[in-house]
C-alpha atoms as a PDB file:
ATOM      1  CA  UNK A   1     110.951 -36.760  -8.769  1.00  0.00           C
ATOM      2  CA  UNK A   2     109.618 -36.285 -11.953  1.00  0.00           C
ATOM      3  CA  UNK A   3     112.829 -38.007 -13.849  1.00  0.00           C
ATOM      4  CA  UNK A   4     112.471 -40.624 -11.641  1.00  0.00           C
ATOM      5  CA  UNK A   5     108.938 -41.221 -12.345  1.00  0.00           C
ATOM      6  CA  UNK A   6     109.568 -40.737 -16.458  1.00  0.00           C
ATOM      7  CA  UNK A   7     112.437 -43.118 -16.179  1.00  0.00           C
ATOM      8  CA  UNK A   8     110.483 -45.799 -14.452  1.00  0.00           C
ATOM      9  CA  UNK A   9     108.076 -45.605 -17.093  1.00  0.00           C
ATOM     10  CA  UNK A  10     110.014 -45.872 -19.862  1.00  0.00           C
ATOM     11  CA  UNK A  11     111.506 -48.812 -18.192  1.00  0.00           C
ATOM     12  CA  UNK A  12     108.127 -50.277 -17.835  1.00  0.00           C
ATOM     13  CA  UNK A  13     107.549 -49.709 -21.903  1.00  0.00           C
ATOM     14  CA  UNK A  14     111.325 -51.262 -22.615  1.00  0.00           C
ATOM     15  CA  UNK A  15     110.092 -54.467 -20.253  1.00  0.00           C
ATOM     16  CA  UNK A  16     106.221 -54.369 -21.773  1.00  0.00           C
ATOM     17  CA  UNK A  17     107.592 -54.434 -25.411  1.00  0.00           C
ATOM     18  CA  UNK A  18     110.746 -56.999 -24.910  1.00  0.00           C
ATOM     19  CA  UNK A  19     108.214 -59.282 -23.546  1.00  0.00           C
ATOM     20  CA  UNK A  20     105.890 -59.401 -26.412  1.00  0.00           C
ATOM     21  CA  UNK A  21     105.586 -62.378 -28.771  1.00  0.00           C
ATOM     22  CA  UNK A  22     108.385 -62.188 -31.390  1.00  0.00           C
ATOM     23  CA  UNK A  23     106.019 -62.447 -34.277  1.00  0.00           C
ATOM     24  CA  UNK A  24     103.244 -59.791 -32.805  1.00  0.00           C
ATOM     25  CA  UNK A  25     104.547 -57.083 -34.751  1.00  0.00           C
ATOM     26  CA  UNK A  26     104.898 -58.848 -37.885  1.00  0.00           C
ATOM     27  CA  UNK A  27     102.324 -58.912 -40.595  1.00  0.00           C
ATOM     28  CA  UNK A  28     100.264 -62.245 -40.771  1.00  0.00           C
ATOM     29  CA  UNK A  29      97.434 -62.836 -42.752  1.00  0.00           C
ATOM     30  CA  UNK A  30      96.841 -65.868 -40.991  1.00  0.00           C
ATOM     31  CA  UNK A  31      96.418 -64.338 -37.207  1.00  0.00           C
ATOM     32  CA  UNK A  32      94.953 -61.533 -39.088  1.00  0.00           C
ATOM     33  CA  UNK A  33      92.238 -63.354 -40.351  1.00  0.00           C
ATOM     34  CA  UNK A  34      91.663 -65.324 -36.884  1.00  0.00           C
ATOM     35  CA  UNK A  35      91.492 -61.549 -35.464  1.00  0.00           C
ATOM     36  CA  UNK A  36      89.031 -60.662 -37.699  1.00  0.00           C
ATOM     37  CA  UNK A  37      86.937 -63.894 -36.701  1.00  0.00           C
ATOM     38  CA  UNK A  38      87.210 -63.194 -32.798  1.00  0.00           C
ATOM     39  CA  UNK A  39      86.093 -59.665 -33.651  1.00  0.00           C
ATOM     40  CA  UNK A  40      83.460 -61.138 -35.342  1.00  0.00           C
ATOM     41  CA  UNK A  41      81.953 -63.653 -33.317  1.00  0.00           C
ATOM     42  CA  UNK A  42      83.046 -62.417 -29.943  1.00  0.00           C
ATOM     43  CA  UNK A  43      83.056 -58.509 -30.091  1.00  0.00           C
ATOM     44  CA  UNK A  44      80.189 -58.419 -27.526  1.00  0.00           C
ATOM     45  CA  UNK A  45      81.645 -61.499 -25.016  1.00  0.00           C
ATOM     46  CA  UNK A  46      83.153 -60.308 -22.004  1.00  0.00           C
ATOM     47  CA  UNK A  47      86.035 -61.435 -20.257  1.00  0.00           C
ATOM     48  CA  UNK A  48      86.084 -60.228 -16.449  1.00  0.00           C
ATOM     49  CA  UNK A  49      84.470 -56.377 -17.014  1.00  0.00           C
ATOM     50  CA  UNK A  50      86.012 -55.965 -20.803  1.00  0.00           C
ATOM     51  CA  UNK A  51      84.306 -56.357 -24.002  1.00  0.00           C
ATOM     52  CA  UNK A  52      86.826 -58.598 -26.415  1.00  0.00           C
ATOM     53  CA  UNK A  53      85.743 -56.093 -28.574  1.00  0.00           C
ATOM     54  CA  UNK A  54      87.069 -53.374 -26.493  1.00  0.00           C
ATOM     55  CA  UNK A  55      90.616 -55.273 -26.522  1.00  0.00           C
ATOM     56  CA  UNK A  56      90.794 -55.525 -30.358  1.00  0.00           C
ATOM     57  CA  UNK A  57      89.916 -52.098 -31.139  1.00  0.00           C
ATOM     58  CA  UNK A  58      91.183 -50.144 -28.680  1.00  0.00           C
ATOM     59  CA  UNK A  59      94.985 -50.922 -28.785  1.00  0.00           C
ATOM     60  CA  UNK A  60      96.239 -48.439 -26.978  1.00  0.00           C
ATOM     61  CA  UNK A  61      95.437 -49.749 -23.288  1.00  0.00           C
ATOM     62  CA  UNK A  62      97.462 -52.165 -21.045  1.00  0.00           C
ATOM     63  CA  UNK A  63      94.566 -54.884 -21.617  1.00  0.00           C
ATOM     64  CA  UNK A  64      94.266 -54.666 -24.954  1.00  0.00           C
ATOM     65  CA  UNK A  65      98.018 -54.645 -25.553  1.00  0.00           C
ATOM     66  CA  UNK A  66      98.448 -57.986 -23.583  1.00  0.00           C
ATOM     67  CA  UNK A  67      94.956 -59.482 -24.999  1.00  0.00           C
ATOM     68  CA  UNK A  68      96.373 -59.521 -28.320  1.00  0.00           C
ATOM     69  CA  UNK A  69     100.490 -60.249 -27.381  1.00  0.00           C
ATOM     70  CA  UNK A  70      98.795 -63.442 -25.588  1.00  0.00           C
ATOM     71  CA  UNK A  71      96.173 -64.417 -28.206  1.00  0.00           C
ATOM     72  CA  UNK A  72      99.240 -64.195 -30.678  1.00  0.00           C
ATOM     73  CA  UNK A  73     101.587 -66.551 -29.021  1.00  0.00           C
ATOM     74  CA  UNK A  74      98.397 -68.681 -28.444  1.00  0.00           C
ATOM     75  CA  UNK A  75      97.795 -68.759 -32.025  1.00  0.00           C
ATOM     76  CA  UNK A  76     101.368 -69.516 -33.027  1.00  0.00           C
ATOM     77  CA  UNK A  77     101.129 -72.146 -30.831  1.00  0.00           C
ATOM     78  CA  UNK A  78     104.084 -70.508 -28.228  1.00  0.00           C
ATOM     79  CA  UNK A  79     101.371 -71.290 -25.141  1.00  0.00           C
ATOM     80  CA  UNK A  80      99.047 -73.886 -24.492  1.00  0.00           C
ATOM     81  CA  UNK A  81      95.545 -72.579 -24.059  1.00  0.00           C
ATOM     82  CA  UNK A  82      95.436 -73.241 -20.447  1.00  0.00           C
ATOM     83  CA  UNK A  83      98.285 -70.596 -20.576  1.00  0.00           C
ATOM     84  CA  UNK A  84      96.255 -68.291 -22.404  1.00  0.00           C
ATOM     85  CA  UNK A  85      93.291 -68.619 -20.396  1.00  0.00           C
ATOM     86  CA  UNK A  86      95.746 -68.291 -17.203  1.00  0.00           C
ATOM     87  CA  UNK A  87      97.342 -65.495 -18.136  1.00  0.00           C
ATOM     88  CA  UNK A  88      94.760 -63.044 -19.657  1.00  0.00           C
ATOM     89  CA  UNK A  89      92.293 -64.100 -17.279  1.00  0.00           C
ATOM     90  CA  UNK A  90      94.326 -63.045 -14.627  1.00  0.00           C
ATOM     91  CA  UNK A  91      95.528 -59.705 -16.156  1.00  0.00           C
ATOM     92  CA  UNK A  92      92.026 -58.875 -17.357  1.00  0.00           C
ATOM     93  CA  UNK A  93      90.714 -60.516 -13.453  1.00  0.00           C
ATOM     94  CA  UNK A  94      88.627 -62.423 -15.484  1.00  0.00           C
ATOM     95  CA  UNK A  95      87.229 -66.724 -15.064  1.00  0.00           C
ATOM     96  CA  UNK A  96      88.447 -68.976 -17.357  1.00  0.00           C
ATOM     97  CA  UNK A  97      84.589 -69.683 -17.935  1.00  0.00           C
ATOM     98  CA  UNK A  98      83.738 -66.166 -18.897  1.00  0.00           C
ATOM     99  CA  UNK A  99      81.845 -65.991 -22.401  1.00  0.00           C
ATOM    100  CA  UNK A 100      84.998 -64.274 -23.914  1.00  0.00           C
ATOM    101  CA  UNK A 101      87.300 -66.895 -23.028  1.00  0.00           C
ATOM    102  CA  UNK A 102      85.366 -69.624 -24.207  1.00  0.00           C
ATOM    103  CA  UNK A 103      84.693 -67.661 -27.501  1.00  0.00           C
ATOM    104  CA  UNK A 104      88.301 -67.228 -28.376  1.00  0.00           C
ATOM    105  CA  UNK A 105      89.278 -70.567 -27.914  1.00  0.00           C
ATOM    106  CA  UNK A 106      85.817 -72.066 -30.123  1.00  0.00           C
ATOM    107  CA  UNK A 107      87.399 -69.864 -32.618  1.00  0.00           C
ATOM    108  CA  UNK A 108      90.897 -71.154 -32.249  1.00  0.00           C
ATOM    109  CA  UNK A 109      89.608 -74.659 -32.629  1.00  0.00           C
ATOM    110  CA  UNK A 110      87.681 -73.304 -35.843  1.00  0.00           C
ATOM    111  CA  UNK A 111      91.043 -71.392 -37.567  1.00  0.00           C
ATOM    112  CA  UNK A 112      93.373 -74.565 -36.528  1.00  0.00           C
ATOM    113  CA  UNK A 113      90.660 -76.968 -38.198  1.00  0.00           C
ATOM    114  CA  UNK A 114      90.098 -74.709 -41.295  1.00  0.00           C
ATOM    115  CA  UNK A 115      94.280 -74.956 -41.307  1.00  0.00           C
ATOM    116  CA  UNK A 116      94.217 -78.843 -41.077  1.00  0.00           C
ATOM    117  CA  UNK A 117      91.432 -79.369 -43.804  1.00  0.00           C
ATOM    118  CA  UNK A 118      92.243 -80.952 -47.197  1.00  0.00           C
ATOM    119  CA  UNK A 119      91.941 -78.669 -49.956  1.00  0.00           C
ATOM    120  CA  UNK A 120      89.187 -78.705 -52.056  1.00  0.00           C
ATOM    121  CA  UNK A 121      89.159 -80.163 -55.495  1.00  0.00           C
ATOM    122  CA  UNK A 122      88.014 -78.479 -58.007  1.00  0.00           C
END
């Protein structure tokens, strides 16, 4: 029983990881830096019972694992934010209007403008 219960498990892991975003394991200062600025601004704001907070500095959970796999194909523009709010809002059993959600997407909004601005002259 208990080979049968390990092997499901690692099957579960195989699944968990094959599913992730292609890019979620690579380094990017650019989702780095939008990490850093949803831990900022919305470390507090919950989504469903969980702190976003929680989910970034805590990786080693099921939520936080699929928090940040979903906020990094959101970022990388893989998924619409409907998507987003779909899917971690229903793994989390959040609302699409809890504070959390609507905190990660103001600061999407904020990275992509900060992306599309001119440079400055100097």
């Amino acid at each position: 029983m208990r080979a049968l219960v390990a092997t499901a498990v690692a099957l579960g892991g195989a699944a968990l990881l094959a599913a992730c975003a292609p890019d979620a394991w690579k380094a990017s200062p650019g989702y780095d830096g939008f990490l850093d600025q949803v831990q900022k601004a919305c470390y507090y704001q919950r989504i469903g019972v969980v702190n976003v907070g929680d989910m970034l500095t805590n990786p080693g959970n099921m939520q936080s694992t699929y928090f940040i796999d979903e906020t990094s194909r959101l970022y990388a523009g893989k998924i619409t934010r409907d998507s987003w709010t779909s899917a971690v809002t229903a793994f989390i059993q959040g609302r699409a209007s809890d504070p959390g959600v609507r905190c990660v997407l103001e600061q999407l909004d904020k990275a992509q403008a900060a992306q599309s601005a001119p440079p400055v002259r100097k």
